[in-house]
Protein backbone atom coordinates (compact mmCIF):
# COMPACT_ATOMS: atom_id res chain seq x y z
CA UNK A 1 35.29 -89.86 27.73
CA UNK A 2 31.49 -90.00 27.12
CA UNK A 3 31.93 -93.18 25.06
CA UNK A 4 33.73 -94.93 27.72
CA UNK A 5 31.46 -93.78 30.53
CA UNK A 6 28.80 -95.29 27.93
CA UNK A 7 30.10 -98.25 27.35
CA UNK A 8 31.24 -99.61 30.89
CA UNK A 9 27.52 -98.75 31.90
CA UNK A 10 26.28 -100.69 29.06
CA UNK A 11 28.73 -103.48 29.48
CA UNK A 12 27.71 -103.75 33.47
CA UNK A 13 24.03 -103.84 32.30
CA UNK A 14 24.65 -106.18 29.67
CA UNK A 15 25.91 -108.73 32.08
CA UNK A 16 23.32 -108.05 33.99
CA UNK A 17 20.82 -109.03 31.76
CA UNK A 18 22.23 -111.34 29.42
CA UNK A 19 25.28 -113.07 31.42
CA UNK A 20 27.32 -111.72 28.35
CA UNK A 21 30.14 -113.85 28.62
CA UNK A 22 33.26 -112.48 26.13
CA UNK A 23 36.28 -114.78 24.49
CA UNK A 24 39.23 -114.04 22.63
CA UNK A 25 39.53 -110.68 22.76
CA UNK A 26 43.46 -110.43 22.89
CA UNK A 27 42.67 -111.78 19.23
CA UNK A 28 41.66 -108.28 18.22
CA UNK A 29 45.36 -106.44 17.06
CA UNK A 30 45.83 -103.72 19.48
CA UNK A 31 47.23 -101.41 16.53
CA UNK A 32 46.84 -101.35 13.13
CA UNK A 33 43.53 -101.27 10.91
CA UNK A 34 41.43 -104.23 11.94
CA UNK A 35 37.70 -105.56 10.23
CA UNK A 36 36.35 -107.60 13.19
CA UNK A 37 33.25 -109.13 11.59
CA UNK A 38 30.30 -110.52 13.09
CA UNK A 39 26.99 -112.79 12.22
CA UNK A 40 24.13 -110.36 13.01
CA UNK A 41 21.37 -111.97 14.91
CA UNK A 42 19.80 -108.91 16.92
CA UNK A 43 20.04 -105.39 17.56
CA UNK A 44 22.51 -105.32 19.91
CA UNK A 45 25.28 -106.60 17.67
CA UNK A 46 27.27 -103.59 17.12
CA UNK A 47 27.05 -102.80 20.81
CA UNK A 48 27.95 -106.66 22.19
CA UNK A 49 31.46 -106.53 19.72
CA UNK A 50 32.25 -103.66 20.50
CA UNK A 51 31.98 -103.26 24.57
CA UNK A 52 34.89 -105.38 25.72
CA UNK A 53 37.64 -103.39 23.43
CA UNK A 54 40.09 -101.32 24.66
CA UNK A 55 39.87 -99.69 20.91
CA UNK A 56 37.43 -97.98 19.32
CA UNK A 57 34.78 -99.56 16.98
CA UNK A 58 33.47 -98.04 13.94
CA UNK A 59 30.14 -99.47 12.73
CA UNK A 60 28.99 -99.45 9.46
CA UNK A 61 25.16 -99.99 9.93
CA UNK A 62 21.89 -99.91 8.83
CA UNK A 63 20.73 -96.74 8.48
CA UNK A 64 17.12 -97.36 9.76
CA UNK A 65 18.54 -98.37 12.85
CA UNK A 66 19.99 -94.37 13.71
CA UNK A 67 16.12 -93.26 13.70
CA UNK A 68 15.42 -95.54 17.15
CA UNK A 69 14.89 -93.31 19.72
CA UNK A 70 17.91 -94.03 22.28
CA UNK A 71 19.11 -96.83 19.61
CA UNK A 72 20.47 -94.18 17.30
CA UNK A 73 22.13 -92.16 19.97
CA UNK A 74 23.95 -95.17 21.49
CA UNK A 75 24.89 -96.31 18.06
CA UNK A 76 26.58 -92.61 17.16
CA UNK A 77 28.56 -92.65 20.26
CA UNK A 78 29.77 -96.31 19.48
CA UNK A 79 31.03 -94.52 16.44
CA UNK A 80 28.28 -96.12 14.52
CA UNK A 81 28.04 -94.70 10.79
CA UNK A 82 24.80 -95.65 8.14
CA UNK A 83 24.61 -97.98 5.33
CA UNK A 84 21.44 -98.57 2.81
CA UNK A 85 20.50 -101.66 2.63
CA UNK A 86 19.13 -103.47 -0.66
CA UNK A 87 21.64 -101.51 -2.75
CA UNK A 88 25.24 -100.15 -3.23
CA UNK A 89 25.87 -97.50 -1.19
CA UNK A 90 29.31 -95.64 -2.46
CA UNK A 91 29.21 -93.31 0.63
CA UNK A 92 29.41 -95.95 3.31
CA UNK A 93 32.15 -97.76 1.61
CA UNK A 94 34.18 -94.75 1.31
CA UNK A 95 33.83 -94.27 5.12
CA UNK A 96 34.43 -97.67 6.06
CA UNK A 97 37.68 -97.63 3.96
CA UNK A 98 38.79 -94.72 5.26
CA UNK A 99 38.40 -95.87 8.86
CA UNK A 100 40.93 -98.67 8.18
CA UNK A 101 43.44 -96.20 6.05
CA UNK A 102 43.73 -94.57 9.47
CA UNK A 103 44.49 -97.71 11.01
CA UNK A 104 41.27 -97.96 12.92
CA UNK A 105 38.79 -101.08 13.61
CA UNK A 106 35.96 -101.00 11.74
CA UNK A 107 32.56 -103.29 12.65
CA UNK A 108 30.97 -105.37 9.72
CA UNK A 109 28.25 -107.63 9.58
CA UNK A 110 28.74 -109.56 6.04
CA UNK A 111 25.15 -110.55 5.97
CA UNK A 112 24.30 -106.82 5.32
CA UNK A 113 21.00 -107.74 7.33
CA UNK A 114 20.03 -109.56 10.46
CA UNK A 115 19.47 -113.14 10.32
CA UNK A 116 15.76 -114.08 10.22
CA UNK A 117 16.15 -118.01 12.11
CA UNK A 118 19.72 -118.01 13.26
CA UNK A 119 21.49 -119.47 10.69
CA UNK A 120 23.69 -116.94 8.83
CA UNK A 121 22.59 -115.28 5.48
CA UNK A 122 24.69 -115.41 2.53
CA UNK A 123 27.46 -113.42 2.96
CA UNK A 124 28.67 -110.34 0.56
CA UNK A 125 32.13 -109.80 -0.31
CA UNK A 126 32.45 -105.60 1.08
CA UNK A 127 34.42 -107.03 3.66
CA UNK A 128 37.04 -108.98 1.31
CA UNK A 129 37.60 -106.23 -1.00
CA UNK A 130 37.65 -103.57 2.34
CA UNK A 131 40.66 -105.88 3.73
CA UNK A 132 42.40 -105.89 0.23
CA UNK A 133 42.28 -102.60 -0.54
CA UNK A 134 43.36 -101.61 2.67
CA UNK A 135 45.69 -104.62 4.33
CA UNK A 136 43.72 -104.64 7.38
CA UNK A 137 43.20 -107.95 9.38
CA UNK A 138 39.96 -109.69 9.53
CA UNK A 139 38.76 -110.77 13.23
CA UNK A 140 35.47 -112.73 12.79
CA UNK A 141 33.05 -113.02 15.74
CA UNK A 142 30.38 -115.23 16.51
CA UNK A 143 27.54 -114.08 18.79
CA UNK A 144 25.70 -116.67 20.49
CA UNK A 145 22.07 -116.06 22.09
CA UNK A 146 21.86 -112.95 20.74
CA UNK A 147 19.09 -114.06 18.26
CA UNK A 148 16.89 -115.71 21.28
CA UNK A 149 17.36 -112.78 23.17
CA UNK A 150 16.09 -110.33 20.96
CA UNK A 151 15.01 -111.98 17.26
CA UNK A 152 13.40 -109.84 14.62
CA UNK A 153 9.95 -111.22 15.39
CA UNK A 154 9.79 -109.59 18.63
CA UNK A 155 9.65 -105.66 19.63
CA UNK A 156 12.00 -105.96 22.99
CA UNK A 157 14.75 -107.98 24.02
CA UNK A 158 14.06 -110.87 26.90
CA UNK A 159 16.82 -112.08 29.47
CA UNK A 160 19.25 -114.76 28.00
CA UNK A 161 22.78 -115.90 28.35
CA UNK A 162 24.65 -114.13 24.75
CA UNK A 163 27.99 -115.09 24.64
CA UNK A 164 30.84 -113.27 21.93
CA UNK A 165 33.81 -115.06 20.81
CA UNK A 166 36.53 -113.17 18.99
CA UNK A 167 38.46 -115.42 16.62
CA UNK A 168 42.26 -115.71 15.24
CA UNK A 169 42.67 -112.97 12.64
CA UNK A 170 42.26 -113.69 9.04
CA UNK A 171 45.64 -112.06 7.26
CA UNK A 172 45.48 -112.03 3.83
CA UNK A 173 48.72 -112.52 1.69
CA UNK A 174 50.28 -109.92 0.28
CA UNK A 175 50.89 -112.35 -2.56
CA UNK A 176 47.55 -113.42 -3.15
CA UNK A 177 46.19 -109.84 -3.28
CA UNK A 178 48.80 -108.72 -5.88
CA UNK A 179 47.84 -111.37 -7.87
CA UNK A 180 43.87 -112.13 -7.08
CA UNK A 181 43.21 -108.80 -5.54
CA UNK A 182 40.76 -108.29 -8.02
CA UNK A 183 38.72 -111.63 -8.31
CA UNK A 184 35.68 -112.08 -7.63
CA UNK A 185 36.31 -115.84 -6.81
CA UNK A 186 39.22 -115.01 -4.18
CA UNK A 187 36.44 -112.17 -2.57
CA UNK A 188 34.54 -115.45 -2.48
CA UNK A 189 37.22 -117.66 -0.63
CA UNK A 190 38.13 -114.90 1.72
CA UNK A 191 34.54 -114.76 2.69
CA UNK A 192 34.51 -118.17 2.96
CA UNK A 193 36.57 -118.42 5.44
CA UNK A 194 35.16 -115.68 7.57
CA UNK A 195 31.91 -118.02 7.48
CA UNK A 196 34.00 -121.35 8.75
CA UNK A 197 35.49 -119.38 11.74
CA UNK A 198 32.41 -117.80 12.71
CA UNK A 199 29.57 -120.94 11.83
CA UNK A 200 32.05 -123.37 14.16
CA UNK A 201 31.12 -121.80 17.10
CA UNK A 202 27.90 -120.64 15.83
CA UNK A 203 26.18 -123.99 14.64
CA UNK A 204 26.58 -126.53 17.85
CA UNK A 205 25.15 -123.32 19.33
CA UNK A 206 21.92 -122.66 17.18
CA UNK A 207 21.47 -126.83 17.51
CA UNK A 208 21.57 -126.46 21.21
CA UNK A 209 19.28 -123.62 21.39
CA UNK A 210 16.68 -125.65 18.52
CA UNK A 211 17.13 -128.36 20.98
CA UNK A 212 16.12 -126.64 23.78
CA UNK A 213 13.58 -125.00 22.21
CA UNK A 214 11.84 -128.60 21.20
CA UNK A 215 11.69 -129.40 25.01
CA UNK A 216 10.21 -126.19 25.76
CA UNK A 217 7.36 -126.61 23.25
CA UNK A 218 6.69 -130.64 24.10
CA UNK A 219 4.69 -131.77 26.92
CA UNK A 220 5.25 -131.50 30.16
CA UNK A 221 7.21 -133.73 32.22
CA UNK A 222 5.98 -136.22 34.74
CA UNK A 223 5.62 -135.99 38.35
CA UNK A 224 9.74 -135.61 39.00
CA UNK A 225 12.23 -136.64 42.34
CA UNK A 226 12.30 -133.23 43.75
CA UNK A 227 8.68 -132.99 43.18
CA UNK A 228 7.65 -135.33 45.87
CA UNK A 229 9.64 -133.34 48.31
CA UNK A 230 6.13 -131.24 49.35
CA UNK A 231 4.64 -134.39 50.14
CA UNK A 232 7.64 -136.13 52.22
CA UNK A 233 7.52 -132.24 54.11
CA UNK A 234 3.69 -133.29 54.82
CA UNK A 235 4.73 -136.54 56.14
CA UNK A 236 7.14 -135.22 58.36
CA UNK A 237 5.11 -132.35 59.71
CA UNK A 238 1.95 -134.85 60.15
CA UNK A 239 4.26 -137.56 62.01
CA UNK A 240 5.53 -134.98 64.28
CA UNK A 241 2.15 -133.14 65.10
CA UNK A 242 2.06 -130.33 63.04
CA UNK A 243 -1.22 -128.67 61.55
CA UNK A 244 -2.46 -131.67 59.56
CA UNK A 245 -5.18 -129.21 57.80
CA UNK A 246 -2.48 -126.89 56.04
CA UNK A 247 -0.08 -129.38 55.65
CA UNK A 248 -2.08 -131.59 53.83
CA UNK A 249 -3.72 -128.30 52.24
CA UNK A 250 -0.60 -127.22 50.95
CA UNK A 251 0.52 -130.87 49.33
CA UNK A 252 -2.68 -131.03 47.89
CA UNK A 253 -2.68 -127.68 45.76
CA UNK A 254 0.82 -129.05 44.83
CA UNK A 255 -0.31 -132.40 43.41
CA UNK A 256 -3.33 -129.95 41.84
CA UNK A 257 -0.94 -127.83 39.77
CA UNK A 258 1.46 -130.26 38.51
CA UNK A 259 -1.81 -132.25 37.28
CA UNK A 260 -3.32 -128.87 35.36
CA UNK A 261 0.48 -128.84 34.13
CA UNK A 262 0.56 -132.35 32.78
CA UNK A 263 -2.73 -132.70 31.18
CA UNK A 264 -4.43 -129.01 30.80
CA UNK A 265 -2.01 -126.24 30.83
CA UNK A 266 -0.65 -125.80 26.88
CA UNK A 267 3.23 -125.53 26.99
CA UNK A 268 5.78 -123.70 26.52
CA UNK A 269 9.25 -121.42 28.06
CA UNK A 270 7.14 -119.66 30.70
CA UNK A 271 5.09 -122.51 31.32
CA UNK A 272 8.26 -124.71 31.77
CA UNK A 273 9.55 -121.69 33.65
CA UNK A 274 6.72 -121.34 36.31
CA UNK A 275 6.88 -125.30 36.26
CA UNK A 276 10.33 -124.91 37.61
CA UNK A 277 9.71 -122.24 40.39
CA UNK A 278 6.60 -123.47 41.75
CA UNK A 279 8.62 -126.43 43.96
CA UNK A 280 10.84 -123.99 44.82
CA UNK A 281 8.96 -121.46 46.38
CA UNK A 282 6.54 -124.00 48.17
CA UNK A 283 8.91 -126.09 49.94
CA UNK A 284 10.06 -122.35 50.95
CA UNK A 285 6.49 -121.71 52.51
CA UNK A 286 6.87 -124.91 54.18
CA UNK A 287 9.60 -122.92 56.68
CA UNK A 288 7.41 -121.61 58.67
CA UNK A 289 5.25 -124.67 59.37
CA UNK A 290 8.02 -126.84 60.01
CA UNK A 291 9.43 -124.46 61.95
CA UNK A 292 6.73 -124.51 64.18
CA UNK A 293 6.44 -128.47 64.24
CA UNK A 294 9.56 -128.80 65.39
CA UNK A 295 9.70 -126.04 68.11
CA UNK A 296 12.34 -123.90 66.09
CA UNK A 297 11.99 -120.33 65.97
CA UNK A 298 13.64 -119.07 62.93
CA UNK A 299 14.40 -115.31 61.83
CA UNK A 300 14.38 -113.35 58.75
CA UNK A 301 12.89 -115.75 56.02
CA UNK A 302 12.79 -112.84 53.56
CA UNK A 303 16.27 -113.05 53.37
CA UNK A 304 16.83 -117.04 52.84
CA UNK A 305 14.31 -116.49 49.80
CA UNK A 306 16.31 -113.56 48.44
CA UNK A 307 19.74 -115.43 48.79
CA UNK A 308 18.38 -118.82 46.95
CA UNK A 309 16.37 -116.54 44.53
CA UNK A 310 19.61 -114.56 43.55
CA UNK A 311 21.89 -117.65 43.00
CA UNK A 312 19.18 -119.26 41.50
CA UNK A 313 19.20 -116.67 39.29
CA UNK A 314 22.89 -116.50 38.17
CA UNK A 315 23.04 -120.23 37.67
CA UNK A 316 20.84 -120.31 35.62
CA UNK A 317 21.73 -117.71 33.21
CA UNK A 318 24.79 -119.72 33.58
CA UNK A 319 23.57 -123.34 32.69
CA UNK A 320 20.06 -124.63 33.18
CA UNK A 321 21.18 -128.20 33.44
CA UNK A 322 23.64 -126.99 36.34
CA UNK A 323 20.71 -124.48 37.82
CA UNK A 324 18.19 -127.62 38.32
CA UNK A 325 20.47 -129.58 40.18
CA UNK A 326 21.07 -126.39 42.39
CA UNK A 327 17.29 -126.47 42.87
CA UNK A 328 17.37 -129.62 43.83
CA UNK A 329 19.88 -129.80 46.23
CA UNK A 330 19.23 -126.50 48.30
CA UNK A 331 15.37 -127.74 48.58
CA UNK A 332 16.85 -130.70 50.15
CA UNK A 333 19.40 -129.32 52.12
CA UNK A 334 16.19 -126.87 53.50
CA UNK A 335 14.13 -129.43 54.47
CA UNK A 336 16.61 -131.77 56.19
CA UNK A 337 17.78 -128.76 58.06
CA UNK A 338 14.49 -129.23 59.90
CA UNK A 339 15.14 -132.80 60.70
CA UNK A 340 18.17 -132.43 62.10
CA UNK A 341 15.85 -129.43 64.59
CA UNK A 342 14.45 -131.55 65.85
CA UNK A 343 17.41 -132.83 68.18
CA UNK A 344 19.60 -130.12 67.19
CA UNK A 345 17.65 -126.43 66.87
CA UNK A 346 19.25 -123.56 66.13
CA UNK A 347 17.40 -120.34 65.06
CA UNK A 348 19.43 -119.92 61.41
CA UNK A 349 20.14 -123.47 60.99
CA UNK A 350 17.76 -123.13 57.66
CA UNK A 351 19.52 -120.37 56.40
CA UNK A 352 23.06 -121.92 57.28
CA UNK A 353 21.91 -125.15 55.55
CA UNK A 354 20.74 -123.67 52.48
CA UNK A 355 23.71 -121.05 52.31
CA UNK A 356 26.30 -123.23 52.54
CA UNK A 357 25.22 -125.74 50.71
CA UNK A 358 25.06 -123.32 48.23
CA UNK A 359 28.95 -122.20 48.82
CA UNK A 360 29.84 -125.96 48.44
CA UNK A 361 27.89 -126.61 45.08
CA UNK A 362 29.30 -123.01 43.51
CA UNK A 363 32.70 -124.78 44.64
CA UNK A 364 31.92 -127.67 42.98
CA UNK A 365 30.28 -126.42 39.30
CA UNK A 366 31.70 -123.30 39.09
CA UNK A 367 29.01 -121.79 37.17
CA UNK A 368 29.40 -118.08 35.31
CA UNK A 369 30.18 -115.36 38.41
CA UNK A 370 30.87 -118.86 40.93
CA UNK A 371 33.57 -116.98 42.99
CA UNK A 372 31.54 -114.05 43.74
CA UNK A 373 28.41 -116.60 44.71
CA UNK A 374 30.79 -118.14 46.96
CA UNK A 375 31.96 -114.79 48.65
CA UNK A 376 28.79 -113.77 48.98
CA UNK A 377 27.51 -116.98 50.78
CA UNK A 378 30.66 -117.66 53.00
CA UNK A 379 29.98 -114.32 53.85
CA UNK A 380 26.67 -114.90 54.63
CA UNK A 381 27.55 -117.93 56.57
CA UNK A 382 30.00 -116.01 59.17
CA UNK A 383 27.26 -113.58 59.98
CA UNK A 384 24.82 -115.97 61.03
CA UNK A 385 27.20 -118.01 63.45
CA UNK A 386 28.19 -114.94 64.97
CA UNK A 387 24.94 -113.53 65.77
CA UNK A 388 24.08 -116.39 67.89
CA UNK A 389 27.45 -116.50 69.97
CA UNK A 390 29.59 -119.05 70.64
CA UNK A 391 27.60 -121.69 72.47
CA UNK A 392 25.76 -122.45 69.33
CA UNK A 393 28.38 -123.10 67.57
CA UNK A 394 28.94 -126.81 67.84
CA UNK A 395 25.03 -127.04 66.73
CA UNK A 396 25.64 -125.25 63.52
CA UNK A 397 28.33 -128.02 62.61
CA UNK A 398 25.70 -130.03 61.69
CA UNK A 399 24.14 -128.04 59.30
CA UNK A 400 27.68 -127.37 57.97
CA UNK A 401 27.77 -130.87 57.73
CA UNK A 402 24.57 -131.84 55.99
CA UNK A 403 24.73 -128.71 53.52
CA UNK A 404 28.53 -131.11 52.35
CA UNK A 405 26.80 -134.07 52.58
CA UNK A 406 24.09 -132.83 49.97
CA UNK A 407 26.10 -131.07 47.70
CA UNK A 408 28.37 -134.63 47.26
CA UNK A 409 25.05 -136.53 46.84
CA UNK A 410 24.08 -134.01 43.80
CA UNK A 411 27.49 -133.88 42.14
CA UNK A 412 27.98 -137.54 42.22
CA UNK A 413 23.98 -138.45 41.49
CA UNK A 414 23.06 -137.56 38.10
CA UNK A 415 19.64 -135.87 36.69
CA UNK A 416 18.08 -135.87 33.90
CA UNK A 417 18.07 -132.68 32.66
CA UNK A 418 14.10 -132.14 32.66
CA UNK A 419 12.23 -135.29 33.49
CA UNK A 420 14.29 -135.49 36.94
CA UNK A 421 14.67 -139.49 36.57
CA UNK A 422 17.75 -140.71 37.90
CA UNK A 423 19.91 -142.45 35.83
């Protein structure tokens, strides 16, 4: 009971964190002695294979790992059992095979070590001879992200997408064991295939993430589309009579910032990352001052920031390529919304711009957790028509309309993924 009550929490905060996305699990036997093994990029391996399973994992781990504070105790109620590293260890193996003589799963990393770049380590052939001597079925499993999240190099984990993917059972023949059971070359082969089924999954990902990591360390990107937005919001408010001084005050410590970024700043992922936000959040303070410009008295702008920062949030844990085009798109819908104020006001006609536009793109690029950001934001949607009554109603189809008209104009224009050219 304790283990379960464990592991759901875990699981919930886990998703949380890393949008842990799971695959294949109906590949895992649901009787029978099972080896599901893993490469072992972080920490949290023993916990991410294990979390999704209806059945019970046994872990044979290293040992160092059970004197973690909190580590150790998770790891024991995961059913987590120690293994020396750097030598034989006679007492382990006996435990692990007599896990699987009781027709249980038992939780291997072949490396016998974490990976130090990503790549797998050479693997050693416990689990062959574990699944000969005891017929069990081998499951392999690749975790991606895992070694970004939390790599050897650094003390605590950081937020990133991990994903698991159980594979198609190895099943050894019979035939084969009878006759090879006890050759060191067919330990080999068996082990050999573990590494095919897990590296085809795990390879494309590592090149990805090397990739991305190359774009985080080069230099910065030029001034991009959606970063001329401040300065068309200046335009606008200046044309219309709004407060020249902080308009043009505001643009200005814009244009400031992404110069410091492009020649001064050094890069990196939380320069790129602040990079990112820092259009965001001041086309946001714009609101206000538009809102003024244009006569429009809007409510609650706590809220719109807490809505966009949320599914911000999940899309990109989702897919940064998808994420910046969300960006992109709800800063435009926002700042048209106050165009179309100016003939047209209505006091949440900001919020139902940017929420619904929001709906319609989820709808549209069904990013991880995309049904529950559309719930949520249809949701959102009917509360601020009704608050206003009826007689506004005919108003707010035009920010219906334009949040549509947006949302087509991103999914059929395409980005760049970081330079923000159009192509």
């Amino acid at each position: 009971m304790l283990f379960r009550l464990i592991s759901t929490a875990l699981h919930a905060l886990f998703r949380l964190i890393f949008t842990l996305e799971y695959f294949g699990e109906e590949n895992v036997p649901a009787t029978g002695a099972v080896i599901v093994a893993g490469n072992h990029p972080s920490y949290l391996d023993p916990l991410l294979i294990s979390l999704p399973l209806e059945r019970r994992v046994f872990f044979m781990a290293w040992d160092k790992l059970f004197s973690i504070p909190l580590l150790g105790t998770l790891l024991r109620q995961a059913g987590a059992f120690p293994v020396r590293l750097g030598s034989k260890d006679p007492n382990a193996y006996q435990m692990a095979l007599s896990v699987l003589e009781d027709g249980r799963v038992l939780g291997i990393f072949p490396e016998a070590g974490r990976t130090s770049e990503g790549p797998m380590n050479p693997l050693k052939t416990g689990t062959a001879r574990l699944a000969i001597e005891s017929g069990a079925q081998i499951v392999p499993v690749t975790i991606t992200g895992a070694y970004d999240a939390w790599p050897s190099s650094r003390v605590m984990p950081w937020p990133r997408k991990i994903t698991v993917k159980y594979h198609i059972p190895i099943v050894l023949d019979p035939a084969d064991i009878a006759a090879r059971g006890a050759d060191k070359d067919f330990h080999e082969d068996v082990m050999r295939d573990v590494r095919d089924a897990i590296e085809r999954r795990l390879i494309p990902s590592l090149t990805a993430d090397a990739r991305k990591r190359r774009v985080f360390e080069g230099p910065a990107s030029p001034v991009r589309i959606y970063e001329l937005y401040p300065l068309l919001a200046t335009i606008f408010g200046i044309a219309l009579g709004g407060p020249a001084w902080i308009l043009v005050a505001l643009a200005i410590g814009h244009f400031a910032y992404l110069a410091a970024d492009i020649w001064w700043i050094p890069q990196g992922r939380l320069a790129k990352a602040i990079r990112e936000l820092v259009t965001p959040f001041l086309v946001l303070a714009y609101g206000p001052v538009l809102a003024a410009t244009v006569d429009l008295k809007v409510t609650e702008w706590w809220t719109l920031a807490a809505i966009g920062a949320g599914a911000g949030l999940s899309f990109n844990w989702s897919n940064q390529y998808k994420a910046e085009r969300y960006v992109r798109g709800a800063m435009l819908a926002y700042l048209v919304a106050f165009v179309i104020a100016v003939g047209q006001p209505h006091p949440f006609g900001p919020h139902l711009a940017f929420a619904s536009f929001t709906f319609v793109y989820a709808i549209f690029w069904r990013p991880l957790f995309w049904h529950i950001t559309a719930l949520v934001m249809s949701a959102y949607c009917g509360v601020v028509l009704w608050v206003p009554g009826i007689a506004l109603t005919r108003t707010a189809t035009w920010y219906l309309a334009l949040s549509c008209a947006v949302a087509v104009y991103i999914r059929i224009v395409k980005f760049s993924a970081h330079d923000g050219r159009i192509i």
